[in-house]
N, C-alpha and C. Protein backbone atom coordinates (compact mmCIF):
# COMPACT_ATOMS: atom_id res chain seq x y z
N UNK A 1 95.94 33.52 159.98
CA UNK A 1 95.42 34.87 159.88
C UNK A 1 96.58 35.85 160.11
N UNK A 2 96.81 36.97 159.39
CA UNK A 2 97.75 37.75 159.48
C UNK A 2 97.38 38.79 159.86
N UNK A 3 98.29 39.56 161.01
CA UNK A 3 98.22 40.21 162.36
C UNK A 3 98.07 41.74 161.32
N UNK A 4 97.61 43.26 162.14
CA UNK A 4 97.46 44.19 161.99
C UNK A 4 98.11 45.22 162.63
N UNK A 5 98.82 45.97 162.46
CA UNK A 5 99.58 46.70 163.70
C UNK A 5 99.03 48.20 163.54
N UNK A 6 98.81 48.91 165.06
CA UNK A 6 98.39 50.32 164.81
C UNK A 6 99.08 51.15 165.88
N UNK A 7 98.85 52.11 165.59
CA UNK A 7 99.40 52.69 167.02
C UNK A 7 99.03 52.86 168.11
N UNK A 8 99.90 53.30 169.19
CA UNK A 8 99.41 52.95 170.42
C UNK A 8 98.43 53.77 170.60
N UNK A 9 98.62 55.06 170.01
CA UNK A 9 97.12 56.08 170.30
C UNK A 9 95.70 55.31 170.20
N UNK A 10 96.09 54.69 168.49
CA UNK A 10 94.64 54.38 168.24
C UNK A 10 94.11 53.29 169.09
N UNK A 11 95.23 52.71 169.88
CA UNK A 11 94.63 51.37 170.15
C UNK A 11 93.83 51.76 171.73
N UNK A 12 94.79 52.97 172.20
CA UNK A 12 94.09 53.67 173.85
C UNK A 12 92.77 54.09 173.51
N UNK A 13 92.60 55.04 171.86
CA UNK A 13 91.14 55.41 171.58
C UNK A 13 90.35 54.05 171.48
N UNK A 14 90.50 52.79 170.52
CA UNK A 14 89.66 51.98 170.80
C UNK A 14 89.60 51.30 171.95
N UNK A 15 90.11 51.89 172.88
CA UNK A 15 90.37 50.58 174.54
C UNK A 15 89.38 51.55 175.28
N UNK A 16 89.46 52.89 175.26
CA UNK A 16 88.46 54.02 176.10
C UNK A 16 86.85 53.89 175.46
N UNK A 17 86.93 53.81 173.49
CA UNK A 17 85.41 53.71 173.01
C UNK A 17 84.98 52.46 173.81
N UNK A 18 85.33 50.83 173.48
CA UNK A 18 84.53 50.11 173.66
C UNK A 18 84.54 49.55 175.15
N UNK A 19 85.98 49.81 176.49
CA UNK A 19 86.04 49.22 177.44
C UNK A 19 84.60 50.38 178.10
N UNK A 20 84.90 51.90 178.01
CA UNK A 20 84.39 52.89 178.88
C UNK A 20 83.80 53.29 177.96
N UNK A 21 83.25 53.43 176.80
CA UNK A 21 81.93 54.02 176.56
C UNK A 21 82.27 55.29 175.97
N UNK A 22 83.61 55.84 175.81
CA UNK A 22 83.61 57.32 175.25
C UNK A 22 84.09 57.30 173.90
N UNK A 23 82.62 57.84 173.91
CA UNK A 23 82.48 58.14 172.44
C UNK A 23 83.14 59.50 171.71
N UNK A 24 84.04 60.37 173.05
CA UNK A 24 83.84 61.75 172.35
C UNK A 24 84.99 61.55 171.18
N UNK A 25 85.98 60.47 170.81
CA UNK A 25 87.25 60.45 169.94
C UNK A 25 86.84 59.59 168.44
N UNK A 26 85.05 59.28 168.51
CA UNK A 26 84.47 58.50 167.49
C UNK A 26 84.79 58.71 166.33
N UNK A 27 85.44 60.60 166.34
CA UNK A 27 85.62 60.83 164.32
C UNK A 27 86.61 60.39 164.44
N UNK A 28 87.28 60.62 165.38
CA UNK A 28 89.29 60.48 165.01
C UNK A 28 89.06 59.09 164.46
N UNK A 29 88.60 58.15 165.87
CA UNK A 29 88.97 56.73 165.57
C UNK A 29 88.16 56.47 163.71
N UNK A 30 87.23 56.82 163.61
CA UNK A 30 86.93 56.58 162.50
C UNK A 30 87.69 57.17 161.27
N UNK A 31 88.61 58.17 161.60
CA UNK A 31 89.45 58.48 160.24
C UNK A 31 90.65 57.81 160.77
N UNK A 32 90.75 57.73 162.18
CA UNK A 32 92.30 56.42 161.54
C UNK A 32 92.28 55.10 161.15
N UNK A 33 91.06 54.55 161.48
CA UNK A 33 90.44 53.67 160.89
C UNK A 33 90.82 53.62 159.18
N UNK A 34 89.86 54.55 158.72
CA UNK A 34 89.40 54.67 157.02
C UNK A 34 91.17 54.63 156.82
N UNK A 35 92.43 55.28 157.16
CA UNK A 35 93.38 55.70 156.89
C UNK A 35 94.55 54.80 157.11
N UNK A 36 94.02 53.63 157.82
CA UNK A 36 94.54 52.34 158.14
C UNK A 36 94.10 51.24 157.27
N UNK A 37 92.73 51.23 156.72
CA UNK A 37 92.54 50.20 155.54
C UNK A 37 92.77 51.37 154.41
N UNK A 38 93.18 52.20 153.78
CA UNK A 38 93.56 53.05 152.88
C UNK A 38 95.42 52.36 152.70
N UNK A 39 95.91 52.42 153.74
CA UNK A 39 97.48 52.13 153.79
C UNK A 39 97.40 50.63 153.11
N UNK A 40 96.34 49.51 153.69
CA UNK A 40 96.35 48.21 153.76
C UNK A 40 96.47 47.63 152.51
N UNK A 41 95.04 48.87 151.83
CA UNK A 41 94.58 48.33 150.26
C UNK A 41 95.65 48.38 149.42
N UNK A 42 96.59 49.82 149.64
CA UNK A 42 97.60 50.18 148.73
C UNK A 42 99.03 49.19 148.67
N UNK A 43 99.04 48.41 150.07
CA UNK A 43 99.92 47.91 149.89
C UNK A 43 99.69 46.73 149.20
N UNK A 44 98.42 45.75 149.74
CA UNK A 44 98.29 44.96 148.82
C UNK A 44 98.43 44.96 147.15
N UNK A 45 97.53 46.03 146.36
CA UNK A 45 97.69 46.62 145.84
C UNK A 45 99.19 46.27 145.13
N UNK A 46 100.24 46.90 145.64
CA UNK A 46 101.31 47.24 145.19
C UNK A 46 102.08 45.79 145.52
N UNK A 47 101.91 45.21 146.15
CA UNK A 47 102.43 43.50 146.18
C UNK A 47 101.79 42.28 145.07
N UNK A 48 100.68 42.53 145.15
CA UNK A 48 100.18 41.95 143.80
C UNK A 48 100.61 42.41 142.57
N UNK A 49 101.16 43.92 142.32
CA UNK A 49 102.02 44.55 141.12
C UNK A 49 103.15 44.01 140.75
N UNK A 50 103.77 43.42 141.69
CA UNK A 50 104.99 42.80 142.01
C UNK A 50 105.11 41.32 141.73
N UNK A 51 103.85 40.48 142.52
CA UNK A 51 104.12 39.34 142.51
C UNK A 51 102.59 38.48 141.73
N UNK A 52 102.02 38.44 140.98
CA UNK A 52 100.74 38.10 141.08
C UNK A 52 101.06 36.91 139.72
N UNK A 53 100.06 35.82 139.01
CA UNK A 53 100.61 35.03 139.12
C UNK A 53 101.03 35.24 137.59
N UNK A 54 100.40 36.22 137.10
CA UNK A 54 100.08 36.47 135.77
C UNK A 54 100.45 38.00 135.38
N UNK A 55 101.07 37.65 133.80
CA UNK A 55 101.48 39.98 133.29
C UNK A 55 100.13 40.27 133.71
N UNK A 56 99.25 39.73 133.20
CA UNK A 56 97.71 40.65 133.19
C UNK A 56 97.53 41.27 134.47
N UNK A 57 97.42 40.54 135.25
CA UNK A 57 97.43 40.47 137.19
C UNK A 57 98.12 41.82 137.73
N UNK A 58 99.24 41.50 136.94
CA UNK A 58 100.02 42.87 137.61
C UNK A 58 100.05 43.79 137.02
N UNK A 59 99.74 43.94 135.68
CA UNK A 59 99.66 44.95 135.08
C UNK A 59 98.36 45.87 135.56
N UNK A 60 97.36 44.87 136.09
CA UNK A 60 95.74 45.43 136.58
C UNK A 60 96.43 46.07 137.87
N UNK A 61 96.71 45.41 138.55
CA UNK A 61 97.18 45.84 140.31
C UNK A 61 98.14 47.03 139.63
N UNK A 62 99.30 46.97 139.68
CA UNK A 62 100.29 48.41 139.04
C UNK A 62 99.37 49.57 138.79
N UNK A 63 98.41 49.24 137.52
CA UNK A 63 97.71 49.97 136.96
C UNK A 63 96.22 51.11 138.23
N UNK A 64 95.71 50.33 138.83
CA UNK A 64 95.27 50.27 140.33
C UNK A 64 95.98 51.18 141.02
N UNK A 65 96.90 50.49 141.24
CA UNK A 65 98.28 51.76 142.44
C UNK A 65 98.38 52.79 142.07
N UNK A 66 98.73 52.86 140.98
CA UNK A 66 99.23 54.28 140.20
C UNK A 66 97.72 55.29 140.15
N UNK A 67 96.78 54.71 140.06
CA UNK A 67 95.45 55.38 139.93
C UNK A 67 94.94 55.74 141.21
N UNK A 68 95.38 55.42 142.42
CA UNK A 68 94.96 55.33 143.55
C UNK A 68 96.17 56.31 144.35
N UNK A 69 97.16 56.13 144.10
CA UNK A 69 97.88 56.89 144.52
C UNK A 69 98.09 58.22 144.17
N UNK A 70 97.61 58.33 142.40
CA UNK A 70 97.61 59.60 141.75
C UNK A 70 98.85 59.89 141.26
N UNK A 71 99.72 58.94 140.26
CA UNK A 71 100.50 59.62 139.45
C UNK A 71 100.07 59.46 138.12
N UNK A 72 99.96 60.63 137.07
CA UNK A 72 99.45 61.14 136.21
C UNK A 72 99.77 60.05 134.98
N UNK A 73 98.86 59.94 134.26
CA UNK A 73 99.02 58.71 132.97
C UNK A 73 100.65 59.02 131.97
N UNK A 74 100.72 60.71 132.24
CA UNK A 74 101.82 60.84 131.38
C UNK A 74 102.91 60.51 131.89
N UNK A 75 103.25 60.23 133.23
CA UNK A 75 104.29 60.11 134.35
C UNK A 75 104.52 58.38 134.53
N UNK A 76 103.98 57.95 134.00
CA UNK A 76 103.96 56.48 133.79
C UNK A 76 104.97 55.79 132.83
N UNK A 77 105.48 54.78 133.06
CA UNK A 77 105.94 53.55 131.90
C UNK A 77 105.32 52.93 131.64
C-alpha cells in the first residue's frame, strides 16, 4: 500500500476532529481534503500520460490532464 503525505496542519485538524471532537475546522478539513485527492487524481493522471501500457492509454490520460487542468484545445499538440 502506498503511503499519503499531508501537512502538519491538516494532520493537527484531523488529530483535534476525531481524538477531541472539534468539529469547528470541519469545512477547512473538508476542502483540504477535496484538494488533496484533486492533487492525487492529477498526478496519477499525468503518470499514466507518461507511462501506461498502450498510445491509446496515454493519449486518454494526457488528454484527461489537459482537460482537468484547463489548457485550451488550441494550446495543445
Amino acid at each position: 500500500m502506498k503511503s499519503v503525505n499531508i501537512s502538519v496542519v491538516l494532520f493537527f485538524y484531523l488529530y483535534d476532529y476525531f481524538v477531541y471532537g472539534d468539529v469547528s475546522r470541519h469545512d477547512e478539513i473538508t476542502a483540504r481534503l477535496k484538494e488533496k485527492m484533486n492533487r492525487m487524481q492529477l498526478r496519477k493522471l499525468y503518470s499514466d500520460s507518461k507511462t501506461a501500457e498502450t498510445e491509446a492509454e496515454r493519449e486518454a490520460a494526457r488528454k484527461e490532464y489537459l482537460d482537468r487542468v484547463g489548457v485550451p484545445e488550441d494550446f495543445r499538440y
